[in-house]
PDB file of N, CA and C in Angstrom:
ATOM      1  N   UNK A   1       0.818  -1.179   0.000  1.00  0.00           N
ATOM      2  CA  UNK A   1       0.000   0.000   0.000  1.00  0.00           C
ATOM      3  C   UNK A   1       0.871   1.254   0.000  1.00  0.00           C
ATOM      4  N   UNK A   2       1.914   1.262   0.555  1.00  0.00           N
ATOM      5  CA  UNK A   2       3.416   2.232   0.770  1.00  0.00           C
ATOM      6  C   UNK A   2       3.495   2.539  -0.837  1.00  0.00           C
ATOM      7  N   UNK A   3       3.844   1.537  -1.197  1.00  0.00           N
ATOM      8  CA  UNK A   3       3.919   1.841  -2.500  1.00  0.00           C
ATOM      9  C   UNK A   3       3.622   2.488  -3.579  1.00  0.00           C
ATOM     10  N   UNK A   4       2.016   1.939  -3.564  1.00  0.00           N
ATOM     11  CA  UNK A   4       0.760   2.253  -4.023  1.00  0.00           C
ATOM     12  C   UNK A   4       0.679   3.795  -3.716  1.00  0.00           C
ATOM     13  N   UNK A   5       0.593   4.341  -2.800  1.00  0.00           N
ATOM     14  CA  UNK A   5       0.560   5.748  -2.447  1.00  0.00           C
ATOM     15  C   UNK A   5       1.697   6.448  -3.175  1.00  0.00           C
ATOM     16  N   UNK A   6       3.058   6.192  -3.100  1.00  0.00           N
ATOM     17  CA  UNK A   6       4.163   6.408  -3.750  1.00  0.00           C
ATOM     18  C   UNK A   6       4.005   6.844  -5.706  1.00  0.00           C
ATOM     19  N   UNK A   7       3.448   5.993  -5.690  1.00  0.00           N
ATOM     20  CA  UNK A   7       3.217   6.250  -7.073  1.00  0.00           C
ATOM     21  C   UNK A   7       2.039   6.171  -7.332  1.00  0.00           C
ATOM     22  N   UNK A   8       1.010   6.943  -6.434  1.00  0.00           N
ATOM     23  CA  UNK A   8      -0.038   7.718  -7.129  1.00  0.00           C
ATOM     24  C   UNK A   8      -0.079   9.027  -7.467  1.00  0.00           C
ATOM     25  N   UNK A   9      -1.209   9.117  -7.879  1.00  0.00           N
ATOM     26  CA  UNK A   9      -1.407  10.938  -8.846  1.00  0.00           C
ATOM     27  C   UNK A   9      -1.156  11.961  -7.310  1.00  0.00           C
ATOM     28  N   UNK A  10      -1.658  11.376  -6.500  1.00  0.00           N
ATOM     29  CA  UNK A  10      -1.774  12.712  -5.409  1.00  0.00           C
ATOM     30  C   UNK A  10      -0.932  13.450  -5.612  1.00  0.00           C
ATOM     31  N   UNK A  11      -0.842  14.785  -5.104  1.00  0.00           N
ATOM     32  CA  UNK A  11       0.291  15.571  -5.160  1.00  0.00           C
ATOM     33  C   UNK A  11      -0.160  16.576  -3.068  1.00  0.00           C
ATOM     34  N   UNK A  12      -1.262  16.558  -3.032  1.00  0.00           N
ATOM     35  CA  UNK A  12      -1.671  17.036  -1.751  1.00  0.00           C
ATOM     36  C   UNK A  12      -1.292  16.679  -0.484  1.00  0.00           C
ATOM     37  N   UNK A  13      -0.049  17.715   0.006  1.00  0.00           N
ATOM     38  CA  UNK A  13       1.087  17.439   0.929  1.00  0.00           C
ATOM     39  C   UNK A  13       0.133  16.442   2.457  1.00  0.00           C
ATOM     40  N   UNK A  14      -0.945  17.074   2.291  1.00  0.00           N
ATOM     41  CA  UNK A  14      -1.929  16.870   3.478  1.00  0.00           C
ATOM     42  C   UNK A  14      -2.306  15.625   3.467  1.00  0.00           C
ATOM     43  N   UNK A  15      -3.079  15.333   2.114  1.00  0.00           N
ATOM     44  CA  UNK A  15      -3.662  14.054   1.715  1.00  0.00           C
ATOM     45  C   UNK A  15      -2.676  12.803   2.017  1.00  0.00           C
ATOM     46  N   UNK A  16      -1.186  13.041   1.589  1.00  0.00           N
ATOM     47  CA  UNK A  16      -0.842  12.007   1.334  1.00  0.00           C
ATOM     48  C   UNK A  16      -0.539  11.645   3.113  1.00  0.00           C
ATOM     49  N   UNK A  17       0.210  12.598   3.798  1.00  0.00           N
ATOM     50  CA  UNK A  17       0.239  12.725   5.427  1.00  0.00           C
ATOM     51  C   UNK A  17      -0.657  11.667   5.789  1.00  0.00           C
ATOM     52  N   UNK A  18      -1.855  12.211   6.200  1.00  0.00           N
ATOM     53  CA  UNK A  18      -3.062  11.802   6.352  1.00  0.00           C
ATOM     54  C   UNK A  18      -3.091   9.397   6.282  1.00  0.00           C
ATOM     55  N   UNK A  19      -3.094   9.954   4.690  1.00  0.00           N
ATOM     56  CA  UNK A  19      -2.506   8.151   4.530  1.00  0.00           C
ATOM     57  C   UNK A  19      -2.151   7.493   5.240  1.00  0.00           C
ATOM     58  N   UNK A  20      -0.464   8.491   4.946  1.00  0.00           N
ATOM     59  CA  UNK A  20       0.601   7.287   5.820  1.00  0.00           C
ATOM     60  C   UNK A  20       0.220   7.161   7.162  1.00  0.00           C
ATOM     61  N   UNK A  21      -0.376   8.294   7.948  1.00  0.00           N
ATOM     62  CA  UNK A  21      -0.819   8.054   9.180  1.00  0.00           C
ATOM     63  C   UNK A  21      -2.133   6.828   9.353  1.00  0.00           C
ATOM     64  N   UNK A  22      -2.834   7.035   8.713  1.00  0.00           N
ATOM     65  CA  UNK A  22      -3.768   5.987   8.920  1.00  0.00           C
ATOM     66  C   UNK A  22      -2.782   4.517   8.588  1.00  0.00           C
ATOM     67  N   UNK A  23      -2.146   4.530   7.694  1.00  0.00           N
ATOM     68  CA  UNK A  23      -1.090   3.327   7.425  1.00  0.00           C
ATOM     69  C   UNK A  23      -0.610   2.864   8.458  1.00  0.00           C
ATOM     70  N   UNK A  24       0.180   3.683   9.527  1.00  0.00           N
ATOM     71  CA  UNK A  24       0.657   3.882  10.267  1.00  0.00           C
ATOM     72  C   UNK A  24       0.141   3.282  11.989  1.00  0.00           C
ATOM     73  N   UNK A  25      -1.011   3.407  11.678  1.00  0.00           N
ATOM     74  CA  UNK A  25      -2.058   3.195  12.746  1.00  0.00           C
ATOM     75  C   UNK A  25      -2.645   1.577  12.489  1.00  0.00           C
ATOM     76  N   UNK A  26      -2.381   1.123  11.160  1.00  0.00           N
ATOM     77  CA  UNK A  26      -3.152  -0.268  11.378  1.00  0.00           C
ATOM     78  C   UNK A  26      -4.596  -0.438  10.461  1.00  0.00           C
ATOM     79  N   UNK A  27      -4.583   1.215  10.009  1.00  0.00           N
ATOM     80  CA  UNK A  27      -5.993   1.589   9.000  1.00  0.00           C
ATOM     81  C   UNK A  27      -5.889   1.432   7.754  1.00  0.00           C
ATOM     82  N   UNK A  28      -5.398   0.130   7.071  1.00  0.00           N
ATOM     83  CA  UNK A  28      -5.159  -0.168   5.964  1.00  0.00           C
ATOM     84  C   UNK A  28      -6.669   0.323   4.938  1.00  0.00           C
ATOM     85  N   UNK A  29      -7.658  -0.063   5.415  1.00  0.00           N
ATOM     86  CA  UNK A  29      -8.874   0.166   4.526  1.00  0.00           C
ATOM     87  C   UNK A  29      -9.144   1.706   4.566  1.00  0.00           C
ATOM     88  N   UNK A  30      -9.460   2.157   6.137  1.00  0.00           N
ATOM     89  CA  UNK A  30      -9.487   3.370   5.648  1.00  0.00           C
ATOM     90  C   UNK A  30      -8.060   4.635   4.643  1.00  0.00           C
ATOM     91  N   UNK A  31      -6.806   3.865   5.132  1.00  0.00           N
ATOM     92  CA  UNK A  31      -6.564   4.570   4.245  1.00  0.00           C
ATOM     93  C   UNK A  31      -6.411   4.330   2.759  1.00  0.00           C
ATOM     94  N   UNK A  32      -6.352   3.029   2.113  1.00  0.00           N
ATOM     95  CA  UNK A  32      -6.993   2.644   0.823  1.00  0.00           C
ATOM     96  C   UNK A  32      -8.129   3.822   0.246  1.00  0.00           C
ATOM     97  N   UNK A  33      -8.931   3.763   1.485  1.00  0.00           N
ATOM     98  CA  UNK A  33     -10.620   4.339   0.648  1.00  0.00           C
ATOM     99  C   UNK A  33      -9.957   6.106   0.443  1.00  0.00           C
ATOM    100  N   UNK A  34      -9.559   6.584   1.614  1.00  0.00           N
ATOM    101  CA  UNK A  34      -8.829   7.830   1.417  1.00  0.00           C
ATOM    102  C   UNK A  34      -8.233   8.334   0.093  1.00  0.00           C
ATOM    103  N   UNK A  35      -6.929   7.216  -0.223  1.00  0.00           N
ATOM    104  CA  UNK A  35      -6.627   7.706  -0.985  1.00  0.00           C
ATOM    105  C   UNK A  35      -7.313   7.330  -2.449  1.00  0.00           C
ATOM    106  N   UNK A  36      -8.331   6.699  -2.926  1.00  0.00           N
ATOM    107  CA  UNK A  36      -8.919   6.415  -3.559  1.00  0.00           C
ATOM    108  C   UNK A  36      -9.891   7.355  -3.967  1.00  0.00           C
ATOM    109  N   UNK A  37      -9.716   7.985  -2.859  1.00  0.00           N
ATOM    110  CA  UNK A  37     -11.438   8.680  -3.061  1.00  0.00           C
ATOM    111  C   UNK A  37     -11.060  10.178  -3.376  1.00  0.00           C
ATOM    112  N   UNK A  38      -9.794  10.775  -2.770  1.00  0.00           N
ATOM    113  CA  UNK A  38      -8.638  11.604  -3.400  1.00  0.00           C
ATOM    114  C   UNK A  38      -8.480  11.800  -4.791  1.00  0.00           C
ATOM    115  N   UNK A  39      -8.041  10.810  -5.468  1.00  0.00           N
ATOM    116  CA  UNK A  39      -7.563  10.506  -6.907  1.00  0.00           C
ATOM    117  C   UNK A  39      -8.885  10.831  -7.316  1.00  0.00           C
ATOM    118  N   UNK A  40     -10.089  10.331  -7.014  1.00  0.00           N
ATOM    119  CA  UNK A  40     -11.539  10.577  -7.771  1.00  0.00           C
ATOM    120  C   UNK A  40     -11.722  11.853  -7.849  1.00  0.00           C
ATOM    121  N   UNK A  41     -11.918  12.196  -6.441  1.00  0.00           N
ATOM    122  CA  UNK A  41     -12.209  13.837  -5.974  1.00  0.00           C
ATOM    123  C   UNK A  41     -11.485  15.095  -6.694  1.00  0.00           C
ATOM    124  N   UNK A  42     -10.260  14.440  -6.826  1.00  0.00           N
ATOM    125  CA  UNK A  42      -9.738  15.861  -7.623  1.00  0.00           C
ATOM    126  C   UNK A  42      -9.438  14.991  -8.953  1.00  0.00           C
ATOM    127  N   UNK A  43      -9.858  14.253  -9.587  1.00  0.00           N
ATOM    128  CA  UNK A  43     -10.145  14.075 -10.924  1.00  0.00           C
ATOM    129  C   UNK A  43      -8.489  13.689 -11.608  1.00  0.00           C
ATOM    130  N   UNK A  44      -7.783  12.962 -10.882  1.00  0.00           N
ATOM    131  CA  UNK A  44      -6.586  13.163 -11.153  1.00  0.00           C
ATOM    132  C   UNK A  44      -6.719  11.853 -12.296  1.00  0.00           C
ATOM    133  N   UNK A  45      -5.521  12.682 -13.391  1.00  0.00           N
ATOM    134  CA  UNK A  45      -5.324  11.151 -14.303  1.00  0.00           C
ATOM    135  C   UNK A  45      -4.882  10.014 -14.004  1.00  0.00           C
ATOM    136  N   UNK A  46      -4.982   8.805 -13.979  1.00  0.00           N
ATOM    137  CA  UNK A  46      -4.469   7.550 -13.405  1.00  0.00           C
ATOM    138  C   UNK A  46      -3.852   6.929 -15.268  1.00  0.00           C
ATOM    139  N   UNK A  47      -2.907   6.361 -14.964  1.00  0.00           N
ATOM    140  CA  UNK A  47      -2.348   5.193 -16.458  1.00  0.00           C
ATOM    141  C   UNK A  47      -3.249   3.686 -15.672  1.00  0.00           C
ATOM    142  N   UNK A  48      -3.122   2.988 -17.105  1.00  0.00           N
ATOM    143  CA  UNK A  48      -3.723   1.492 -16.909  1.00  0.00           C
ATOM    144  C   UNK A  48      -2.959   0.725 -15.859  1.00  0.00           C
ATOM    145  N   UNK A  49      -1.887   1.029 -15.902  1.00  0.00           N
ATOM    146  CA  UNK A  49      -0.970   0.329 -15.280  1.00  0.00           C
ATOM    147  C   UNK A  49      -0.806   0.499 -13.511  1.00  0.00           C
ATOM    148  N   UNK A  50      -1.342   1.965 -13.494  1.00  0.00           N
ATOM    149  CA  UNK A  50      -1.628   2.113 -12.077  1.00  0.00           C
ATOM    150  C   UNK A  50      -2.846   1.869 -11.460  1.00  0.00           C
ATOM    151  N   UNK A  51      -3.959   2.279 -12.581  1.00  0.00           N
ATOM    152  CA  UNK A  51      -5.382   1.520 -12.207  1.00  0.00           C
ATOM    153  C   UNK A  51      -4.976   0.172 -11.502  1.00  0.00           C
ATOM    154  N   UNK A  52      -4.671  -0.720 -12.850  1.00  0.00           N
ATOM    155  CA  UNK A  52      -4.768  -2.042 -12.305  1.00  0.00           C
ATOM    156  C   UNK A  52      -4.295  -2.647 -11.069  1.00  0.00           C
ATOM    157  N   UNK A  53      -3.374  -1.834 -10.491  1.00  0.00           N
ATOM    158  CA  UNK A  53      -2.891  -1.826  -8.869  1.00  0.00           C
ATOM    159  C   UNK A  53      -3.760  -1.529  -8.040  1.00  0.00           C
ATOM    160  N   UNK A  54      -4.633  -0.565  -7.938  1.00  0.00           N
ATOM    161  CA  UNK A  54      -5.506  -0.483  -6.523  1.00  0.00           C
ATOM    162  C   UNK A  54      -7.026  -1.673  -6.722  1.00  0.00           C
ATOM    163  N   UNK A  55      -7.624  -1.426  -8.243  1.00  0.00           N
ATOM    164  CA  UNK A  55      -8.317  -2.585  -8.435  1.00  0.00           C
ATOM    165  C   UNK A  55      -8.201  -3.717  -8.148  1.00  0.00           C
ATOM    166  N   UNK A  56      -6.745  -4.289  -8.863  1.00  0.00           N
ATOM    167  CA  UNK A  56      -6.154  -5.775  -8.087  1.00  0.00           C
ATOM    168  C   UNK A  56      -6.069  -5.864  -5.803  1.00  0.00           C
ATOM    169  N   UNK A  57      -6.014  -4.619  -5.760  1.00  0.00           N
ATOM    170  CA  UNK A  57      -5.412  -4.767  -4.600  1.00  0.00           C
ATOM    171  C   UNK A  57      -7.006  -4.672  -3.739  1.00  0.00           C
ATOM    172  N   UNK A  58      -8.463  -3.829  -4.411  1.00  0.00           N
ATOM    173  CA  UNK A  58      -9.716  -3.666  -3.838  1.00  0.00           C
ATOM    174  C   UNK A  58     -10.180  -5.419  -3.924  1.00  0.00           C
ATOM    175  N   UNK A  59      -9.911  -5.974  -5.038  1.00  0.00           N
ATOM    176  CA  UNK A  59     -10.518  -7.505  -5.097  1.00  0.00           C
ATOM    177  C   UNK A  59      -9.782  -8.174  -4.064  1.00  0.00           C
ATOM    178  N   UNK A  60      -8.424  -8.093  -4.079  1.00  0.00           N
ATOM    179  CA  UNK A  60      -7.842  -8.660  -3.151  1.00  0.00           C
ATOM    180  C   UNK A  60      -8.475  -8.986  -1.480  1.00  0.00           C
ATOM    181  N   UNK A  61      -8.783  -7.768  -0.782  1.00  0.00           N
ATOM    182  CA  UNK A  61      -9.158  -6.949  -0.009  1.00  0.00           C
ATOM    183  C   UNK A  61     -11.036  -7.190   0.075  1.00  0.00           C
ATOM    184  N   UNK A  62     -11.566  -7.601  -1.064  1.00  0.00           N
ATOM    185  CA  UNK A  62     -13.123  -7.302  -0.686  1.00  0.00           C
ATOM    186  C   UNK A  62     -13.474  -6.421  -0.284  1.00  0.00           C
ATOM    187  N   UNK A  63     -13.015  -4.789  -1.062  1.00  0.00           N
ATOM    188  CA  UNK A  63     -13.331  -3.720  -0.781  1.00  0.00           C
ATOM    189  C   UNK A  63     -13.664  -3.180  -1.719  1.00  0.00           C
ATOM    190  N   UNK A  64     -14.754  -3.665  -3.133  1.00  0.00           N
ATOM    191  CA  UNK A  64     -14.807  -2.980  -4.511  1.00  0.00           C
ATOM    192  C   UNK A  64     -15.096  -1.407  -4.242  1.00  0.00           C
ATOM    193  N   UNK A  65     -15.955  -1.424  -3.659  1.00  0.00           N
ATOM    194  CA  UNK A  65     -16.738   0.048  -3.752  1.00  0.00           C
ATOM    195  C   UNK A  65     -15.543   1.492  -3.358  1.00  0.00           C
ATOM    196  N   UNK A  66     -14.067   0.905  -3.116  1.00  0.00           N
ATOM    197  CA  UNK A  66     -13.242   1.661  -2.716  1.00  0.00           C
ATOM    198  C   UNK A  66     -12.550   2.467  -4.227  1.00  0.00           C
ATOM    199  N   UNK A  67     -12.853   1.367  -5.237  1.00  0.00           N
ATOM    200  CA  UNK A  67     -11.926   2.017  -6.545  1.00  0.00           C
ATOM    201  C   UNK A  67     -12.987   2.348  -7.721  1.00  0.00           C
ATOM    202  N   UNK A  68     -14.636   2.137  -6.864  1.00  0.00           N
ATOM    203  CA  UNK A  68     -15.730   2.884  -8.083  1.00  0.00           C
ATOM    204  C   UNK A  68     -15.176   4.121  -8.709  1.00  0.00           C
ATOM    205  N   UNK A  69     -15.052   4.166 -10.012  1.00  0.00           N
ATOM    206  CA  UNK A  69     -15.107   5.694 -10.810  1.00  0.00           C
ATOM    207  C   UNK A  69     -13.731   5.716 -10.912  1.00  0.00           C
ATOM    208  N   UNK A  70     -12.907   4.879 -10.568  1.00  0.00           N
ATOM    209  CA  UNK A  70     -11.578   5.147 -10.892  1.00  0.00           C
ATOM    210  C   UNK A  70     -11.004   4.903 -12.461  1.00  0.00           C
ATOM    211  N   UNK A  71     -12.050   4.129 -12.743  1.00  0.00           N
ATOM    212  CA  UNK A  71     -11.775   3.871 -14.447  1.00  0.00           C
ATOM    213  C   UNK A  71     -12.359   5.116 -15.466  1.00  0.00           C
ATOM    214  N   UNK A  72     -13.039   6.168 -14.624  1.00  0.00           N
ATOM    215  CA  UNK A  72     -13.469   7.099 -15.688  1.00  0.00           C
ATOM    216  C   UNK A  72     -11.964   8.007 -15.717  1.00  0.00           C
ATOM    217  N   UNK A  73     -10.768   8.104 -14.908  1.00  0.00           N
ATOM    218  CA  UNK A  73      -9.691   9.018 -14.749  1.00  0.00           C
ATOM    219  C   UNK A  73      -8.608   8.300 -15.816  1.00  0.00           C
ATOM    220  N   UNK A  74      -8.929   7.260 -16.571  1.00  0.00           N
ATOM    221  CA  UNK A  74      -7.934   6.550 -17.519  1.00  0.00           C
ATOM    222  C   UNK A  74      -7.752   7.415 -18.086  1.00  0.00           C
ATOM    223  N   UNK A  75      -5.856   8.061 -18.037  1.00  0.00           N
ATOM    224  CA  UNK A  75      -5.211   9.024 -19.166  1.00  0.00           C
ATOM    225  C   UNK A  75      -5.109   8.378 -20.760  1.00  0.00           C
ATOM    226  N   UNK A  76      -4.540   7.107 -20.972  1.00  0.00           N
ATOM    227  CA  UNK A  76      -4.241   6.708 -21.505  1.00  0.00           C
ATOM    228  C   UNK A  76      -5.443   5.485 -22.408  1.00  0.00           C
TER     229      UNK A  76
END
């Protein structure tokens, strides 16, 4: 998920904070949905290649409803 955050679109010094703290704490889902809902919220472009990382990682997880609308931000 370290990762995953690492090389997402965010750029929001706060947002990403926020994350690692919930990371930090043991709040893997909430911070999944956080930063998920981030990338939506401010409409940021995502590549296929990064989609397919939080999707793979929501099925993983049994958390679909975390990466809804993330396929309308496909740059590519």
């Amino acid at each position: 998920m370290a990762a995953l955050l690492e090389e997402s679109p965010l750029t929001v010094a706060a947002v990403i904070a926020d994350v690692r703290h919930l990371l930090a704490h043991g709040e893997w889902e909430m911070a999944f949905g956080t930063m998920c809902s981030w990338i939506y919220e401010d409409d940021l472009p995502i590549t296929r290649q990064h989609h397919a990382r939080p999707v793979a990682l929501a099925e993983d997880k049994a958390t679909p409803e975390s990466v809804r609308g993330l396929d309308e931000l496909l740059a590519d």
